[in-house]
C-alpha atoms as a PDB file:
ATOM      1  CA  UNK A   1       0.000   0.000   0.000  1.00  0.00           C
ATOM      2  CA  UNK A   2       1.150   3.155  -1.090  1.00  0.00           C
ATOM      3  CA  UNK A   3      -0.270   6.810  -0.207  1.00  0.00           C
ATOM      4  CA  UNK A   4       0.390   9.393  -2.373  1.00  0.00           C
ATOM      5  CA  UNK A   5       0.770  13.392  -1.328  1.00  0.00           C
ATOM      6  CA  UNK A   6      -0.007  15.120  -4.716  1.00  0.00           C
ATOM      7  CA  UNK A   7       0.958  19.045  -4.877  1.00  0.00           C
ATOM      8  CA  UNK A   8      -0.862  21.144  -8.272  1.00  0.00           C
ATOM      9  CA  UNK A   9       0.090  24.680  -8.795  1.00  0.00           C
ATOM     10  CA  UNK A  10      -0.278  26.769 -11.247  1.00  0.00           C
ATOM     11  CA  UNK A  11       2.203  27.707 -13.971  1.00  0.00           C
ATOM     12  CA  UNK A  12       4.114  30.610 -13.250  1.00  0.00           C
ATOM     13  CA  UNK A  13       3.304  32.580 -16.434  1.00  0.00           C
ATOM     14  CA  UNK A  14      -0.081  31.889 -15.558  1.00  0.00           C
ATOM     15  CA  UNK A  15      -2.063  34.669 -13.424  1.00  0.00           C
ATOM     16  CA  UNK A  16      -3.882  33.468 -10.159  1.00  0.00           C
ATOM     17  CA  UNK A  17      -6.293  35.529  -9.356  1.00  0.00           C
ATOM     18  CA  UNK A  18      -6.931  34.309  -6.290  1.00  0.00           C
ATOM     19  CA  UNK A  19      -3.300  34.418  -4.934  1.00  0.00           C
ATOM     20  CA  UNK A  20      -3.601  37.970  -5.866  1.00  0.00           C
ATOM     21  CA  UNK A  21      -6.932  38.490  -4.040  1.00  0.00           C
ATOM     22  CA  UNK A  22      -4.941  36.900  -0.712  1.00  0.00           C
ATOM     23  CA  UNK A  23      -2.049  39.001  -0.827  1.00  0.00           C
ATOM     24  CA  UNK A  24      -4.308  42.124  -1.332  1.00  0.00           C
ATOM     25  CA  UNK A  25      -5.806  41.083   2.432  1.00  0.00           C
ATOM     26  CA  UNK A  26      -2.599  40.113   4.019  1.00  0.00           C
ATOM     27  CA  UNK A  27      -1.625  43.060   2.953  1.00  0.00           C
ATOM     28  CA  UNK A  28      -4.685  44.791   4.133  1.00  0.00           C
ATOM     29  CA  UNK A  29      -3.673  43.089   7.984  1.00  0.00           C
ATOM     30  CA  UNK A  30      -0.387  44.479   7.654  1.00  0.00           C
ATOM     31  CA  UNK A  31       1.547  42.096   6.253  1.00  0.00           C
ATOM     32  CA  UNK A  32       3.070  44.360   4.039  1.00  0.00           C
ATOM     33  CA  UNK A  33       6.219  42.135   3.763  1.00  0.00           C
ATOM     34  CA  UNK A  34       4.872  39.725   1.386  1.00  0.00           C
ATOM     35  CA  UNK A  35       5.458  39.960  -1.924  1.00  0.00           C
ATOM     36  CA  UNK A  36       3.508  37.211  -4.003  1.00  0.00           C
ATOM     37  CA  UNK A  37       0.806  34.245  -3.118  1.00  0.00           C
ATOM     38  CA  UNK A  38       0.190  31.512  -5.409  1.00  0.00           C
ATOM     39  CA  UNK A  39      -2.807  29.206  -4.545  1.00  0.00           C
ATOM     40  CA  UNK A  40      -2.679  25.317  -5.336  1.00  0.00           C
ATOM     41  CA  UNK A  41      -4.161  22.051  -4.610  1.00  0.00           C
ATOM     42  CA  UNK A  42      -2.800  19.253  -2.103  1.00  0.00           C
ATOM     43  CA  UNK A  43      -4.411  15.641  -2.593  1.00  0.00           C
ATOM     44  CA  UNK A  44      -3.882  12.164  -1.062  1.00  0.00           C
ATOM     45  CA  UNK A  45      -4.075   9.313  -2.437  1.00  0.00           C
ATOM     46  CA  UNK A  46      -3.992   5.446  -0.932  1.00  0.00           C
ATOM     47  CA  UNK A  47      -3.374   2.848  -3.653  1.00  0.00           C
ATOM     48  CA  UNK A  48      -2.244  -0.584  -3.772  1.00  0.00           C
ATOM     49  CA  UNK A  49       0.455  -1.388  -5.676  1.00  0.00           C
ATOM     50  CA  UNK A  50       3.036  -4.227  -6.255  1.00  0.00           C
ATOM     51  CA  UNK A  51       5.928  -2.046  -5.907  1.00  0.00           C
ATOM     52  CA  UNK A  52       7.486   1.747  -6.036  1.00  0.00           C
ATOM     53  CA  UNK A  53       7.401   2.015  -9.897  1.00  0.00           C
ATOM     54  CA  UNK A  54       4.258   0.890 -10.567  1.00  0.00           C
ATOM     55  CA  UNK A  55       2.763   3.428  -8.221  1.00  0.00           C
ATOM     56  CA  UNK A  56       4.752   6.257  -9.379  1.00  0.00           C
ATOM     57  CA  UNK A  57       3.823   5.434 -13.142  1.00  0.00           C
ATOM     58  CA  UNK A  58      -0.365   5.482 -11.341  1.00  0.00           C
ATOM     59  CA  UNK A  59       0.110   8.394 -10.224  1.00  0.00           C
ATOM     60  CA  UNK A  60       1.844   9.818 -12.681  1.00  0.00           C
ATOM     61  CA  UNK A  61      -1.575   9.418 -14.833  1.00  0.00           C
ATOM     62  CA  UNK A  62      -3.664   9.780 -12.546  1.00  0.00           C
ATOM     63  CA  UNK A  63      -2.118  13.164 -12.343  1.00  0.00           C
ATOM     64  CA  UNK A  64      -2.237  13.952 -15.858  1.00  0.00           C
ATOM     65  CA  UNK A  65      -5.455  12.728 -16.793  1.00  0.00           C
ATOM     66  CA  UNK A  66      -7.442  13.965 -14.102  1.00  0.00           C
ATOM     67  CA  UNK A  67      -5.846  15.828 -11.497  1.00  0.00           C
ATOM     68  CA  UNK A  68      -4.173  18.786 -13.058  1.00  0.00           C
ATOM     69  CA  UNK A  69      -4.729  20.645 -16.653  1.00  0.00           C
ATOM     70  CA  UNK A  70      -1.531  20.198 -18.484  1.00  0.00           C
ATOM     71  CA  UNK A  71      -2.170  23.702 -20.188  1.00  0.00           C
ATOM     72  CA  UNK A  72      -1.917  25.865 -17.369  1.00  0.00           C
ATOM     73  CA  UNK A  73      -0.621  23.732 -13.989  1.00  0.00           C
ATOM     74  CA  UNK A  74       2.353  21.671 -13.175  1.00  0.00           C
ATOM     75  CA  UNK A  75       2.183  18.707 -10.564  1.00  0.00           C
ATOM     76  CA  UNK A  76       4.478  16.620  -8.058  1.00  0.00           C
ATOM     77  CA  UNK A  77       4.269  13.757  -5.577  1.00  0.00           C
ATOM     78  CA  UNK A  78       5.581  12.596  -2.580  1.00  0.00           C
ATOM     79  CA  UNK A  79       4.989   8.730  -2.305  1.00  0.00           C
ATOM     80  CA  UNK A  80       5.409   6.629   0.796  1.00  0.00           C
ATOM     81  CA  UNK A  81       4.935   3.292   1.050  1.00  0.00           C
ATOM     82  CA  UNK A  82       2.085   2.755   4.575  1.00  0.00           C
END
């Protein structure tokens, strides 16, 4: 058994709104010392698999098939075996 700690972010040529909306309120609280937010996704996943490879390769497309738009986001994983 394998659990998987999958990490999407955006691109970095690609705006996110939303990163910009949080620094605006940090900012706002007086947290004038940051300079840039980027918003992303964090997932785990539990899968069985008969060894290391064969879950990396899983996740691998479970990551670009369904998990993160090729077009605009980049991914990584963490595996550990549980």
């Amino acid at each position: 058994m394998y659990k998987a700690t999958i990490f999407v972010t955006l691109k970095e040529s690609v705006l996110d709104p939303q990163g910009v909306a949080v620094k605006g309120s940090l900012h706002t609280m007086g947290y004038n010392q940051v300079s840039d937010v980027r918003i992303g996704k964090r997932l785990e996943v539990s899968l069985d698999a008969e060894n290391k490879e064969a879950a990396e390769i899983a996740v691998t497309a479970m990551c670009e098939k369904l998990f993160s738009n090729p077009v605009i986001e980049n991914f990584r994983f963490e595996l550990e075996e549980v």
